[in-house]
Protein backbone atom coordinates (compact mmCIF):
# COMPACT_ATOMS: atom_id res chain seq x y z
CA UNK A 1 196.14 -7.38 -29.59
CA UNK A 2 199.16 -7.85 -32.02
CA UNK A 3 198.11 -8.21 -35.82
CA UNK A 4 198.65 -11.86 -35.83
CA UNK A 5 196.52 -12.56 -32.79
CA UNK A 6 193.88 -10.66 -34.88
CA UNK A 7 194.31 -12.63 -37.89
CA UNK A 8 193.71 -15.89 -35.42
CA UNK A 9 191.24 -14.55 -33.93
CA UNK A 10 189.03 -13.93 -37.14
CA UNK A 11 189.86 -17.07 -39.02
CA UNK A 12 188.48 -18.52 -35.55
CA UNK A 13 185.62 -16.83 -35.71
CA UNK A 14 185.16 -17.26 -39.18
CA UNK A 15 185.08 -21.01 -38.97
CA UNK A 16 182.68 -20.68 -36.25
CA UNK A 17 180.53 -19.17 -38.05
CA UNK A 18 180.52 -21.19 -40.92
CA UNK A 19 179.86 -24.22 -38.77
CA UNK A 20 177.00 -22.84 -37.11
CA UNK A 21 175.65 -21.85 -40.48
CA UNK A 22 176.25 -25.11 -41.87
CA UNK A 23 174.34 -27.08 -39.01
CA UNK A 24 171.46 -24.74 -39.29
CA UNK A 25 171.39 -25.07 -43.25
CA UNK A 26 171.14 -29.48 -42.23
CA UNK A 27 168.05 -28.47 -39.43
CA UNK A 28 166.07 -26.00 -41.63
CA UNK A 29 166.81 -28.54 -45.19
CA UNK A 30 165.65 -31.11 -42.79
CA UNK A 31 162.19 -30.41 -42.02
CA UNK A 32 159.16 -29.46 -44.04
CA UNK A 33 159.12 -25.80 -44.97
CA UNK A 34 155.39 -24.86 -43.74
CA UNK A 35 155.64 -26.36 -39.74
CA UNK A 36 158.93 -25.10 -39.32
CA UNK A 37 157.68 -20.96 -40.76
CA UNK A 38 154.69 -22.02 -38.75
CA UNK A 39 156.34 -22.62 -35.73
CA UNK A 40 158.69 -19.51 -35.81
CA UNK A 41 156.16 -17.23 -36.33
CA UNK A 42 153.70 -18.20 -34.25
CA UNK A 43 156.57 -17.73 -31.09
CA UNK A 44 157.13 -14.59 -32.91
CA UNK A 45 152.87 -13.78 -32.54
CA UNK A 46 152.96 -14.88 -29.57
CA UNK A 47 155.80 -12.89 -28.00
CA UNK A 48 154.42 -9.79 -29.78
CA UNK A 49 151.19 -10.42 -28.46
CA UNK A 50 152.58 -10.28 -24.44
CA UNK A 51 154.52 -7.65 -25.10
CA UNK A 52 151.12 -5.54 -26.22
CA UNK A 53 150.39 -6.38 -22.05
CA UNK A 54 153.74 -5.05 -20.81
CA UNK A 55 154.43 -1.24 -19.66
CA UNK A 56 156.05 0.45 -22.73
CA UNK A 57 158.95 1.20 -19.77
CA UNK A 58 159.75 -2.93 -19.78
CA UNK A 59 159.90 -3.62 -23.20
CA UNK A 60 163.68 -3.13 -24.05
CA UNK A 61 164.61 -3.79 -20.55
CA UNK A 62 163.46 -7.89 -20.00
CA UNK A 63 164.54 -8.69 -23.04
CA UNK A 64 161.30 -9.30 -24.99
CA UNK A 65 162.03 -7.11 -27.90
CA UNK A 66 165.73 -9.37 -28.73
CA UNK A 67 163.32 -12.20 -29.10
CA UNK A 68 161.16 -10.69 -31.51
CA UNK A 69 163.96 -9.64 -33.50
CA UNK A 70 165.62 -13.15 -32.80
CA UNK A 71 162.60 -14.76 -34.35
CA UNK A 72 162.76 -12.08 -37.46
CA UNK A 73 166.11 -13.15 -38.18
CA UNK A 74 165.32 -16.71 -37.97
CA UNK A 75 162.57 -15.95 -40.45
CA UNK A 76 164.83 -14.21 -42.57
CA UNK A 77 167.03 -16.90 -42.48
CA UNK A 78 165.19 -19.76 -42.62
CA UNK A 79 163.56 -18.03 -46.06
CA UNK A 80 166.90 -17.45 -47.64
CA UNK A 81 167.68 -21.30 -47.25
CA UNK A 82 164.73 -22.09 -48.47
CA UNK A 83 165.11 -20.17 -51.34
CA UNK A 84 168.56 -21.83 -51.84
CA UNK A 85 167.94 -25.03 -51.58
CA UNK A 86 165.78 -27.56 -53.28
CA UNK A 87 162.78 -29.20 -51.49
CA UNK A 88 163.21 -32.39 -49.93
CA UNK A 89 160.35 -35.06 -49.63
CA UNK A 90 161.91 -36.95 -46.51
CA UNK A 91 161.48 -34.74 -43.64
CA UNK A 92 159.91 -34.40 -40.51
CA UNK A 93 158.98 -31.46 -38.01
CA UNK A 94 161.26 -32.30 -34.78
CA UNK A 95 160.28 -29.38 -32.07
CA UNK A 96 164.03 -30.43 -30.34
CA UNK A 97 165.91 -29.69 -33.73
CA UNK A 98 163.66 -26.01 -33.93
CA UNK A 99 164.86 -25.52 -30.38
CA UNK A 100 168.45 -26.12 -31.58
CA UNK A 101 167.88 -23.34 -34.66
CA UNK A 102 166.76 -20.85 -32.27
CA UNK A 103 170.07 -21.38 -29.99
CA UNK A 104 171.74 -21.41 -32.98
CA UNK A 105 170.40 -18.29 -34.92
CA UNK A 106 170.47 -16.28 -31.45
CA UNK A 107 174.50 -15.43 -31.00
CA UNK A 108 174.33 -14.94 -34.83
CA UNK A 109 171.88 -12.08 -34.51
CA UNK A 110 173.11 -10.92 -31.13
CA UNK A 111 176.96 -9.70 -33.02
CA UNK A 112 174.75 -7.83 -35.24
CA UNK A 113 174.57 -3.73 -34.10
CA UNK A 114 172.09 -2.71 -36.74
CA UNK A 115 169.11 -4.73 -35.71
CA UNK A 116 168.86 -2.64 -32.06
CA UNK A 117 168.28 0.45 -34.32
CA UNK A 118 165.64 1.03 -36.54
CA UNK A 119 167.21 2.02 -40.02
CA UNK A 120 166.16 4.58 -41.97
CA UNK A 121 165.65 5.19 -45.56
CA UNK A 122 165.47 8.59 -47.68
CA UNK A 123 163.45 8.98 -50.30
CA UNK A 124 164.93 11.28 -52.99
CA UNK A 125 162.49 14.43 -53.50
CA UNK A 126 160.38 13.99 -50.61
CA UNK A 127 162.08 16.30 -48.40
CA UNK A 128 161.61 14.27 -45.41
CA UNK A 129 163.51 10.77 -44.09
CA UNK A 130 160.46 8.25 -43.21
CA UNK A 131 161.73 5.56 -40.97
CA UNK A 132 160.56 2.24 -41.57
């Protein structure tokens, strides 16, 4: 790949991404802040609960743990629009637009490499890395 197909390329991907992020910032402004938290989570309970039932061996491989950490991000997410944005009084909880922000939020996370591996964190003097 030549220098200007790379430039393309990430200008393409660039405005992909901020049109994804755009439509989710119009679903998550668009419902009320308390059944759409409620809603992630409790798929994010619930997955974490089934996975307690599952061989340690199957946990990575059927894909269980990208959906917990799917439903983190969308947490994370959702919060820092939240945050961002002011309250609005005309919205509704639509279960097809929550749908949509999960198949929205999941290619997002999936690019990211860091969230496969747990990070760690030094503290200074206490001779030892605790992972978190």
């Amino acid at each position: 790949m030549n220098d200007q197909e790379r430039k393309e390329a990430t200008a393409s991907l660039l405005k992909d991404m901020e049109t994804t992020a755009a439509r989710m910032r119009a679903l998550i402004v668009s419902m009320p802040p308390h059944e759409l938290l409620g809603h992630i989570y409790a798929r994010h309970v619930r997955k974490a609960l089934a996975d307690q039932r599952k061989p340690a061996e199957n946990f990575k491989a059927d894909g269980t743990h990208d959906v917990v950490n799917d439903n983190q991000f969308l947490l994370e997410y959702v919060h820092a629009v939240l945050a961002s944005d002011p309250a609005r009084a005309d919205v509704s909880f639509e279960e097809a637009q929550c749908a949509e922000l999960f198949e929205l939020g999941s290619p997002l996370r999936a690019n990211d490499d860091e969230t496969s591996t747990p990070r760690k964190f030094t503290l200074e003097g206490a001779g030892e890395t605790p992972t978190w």
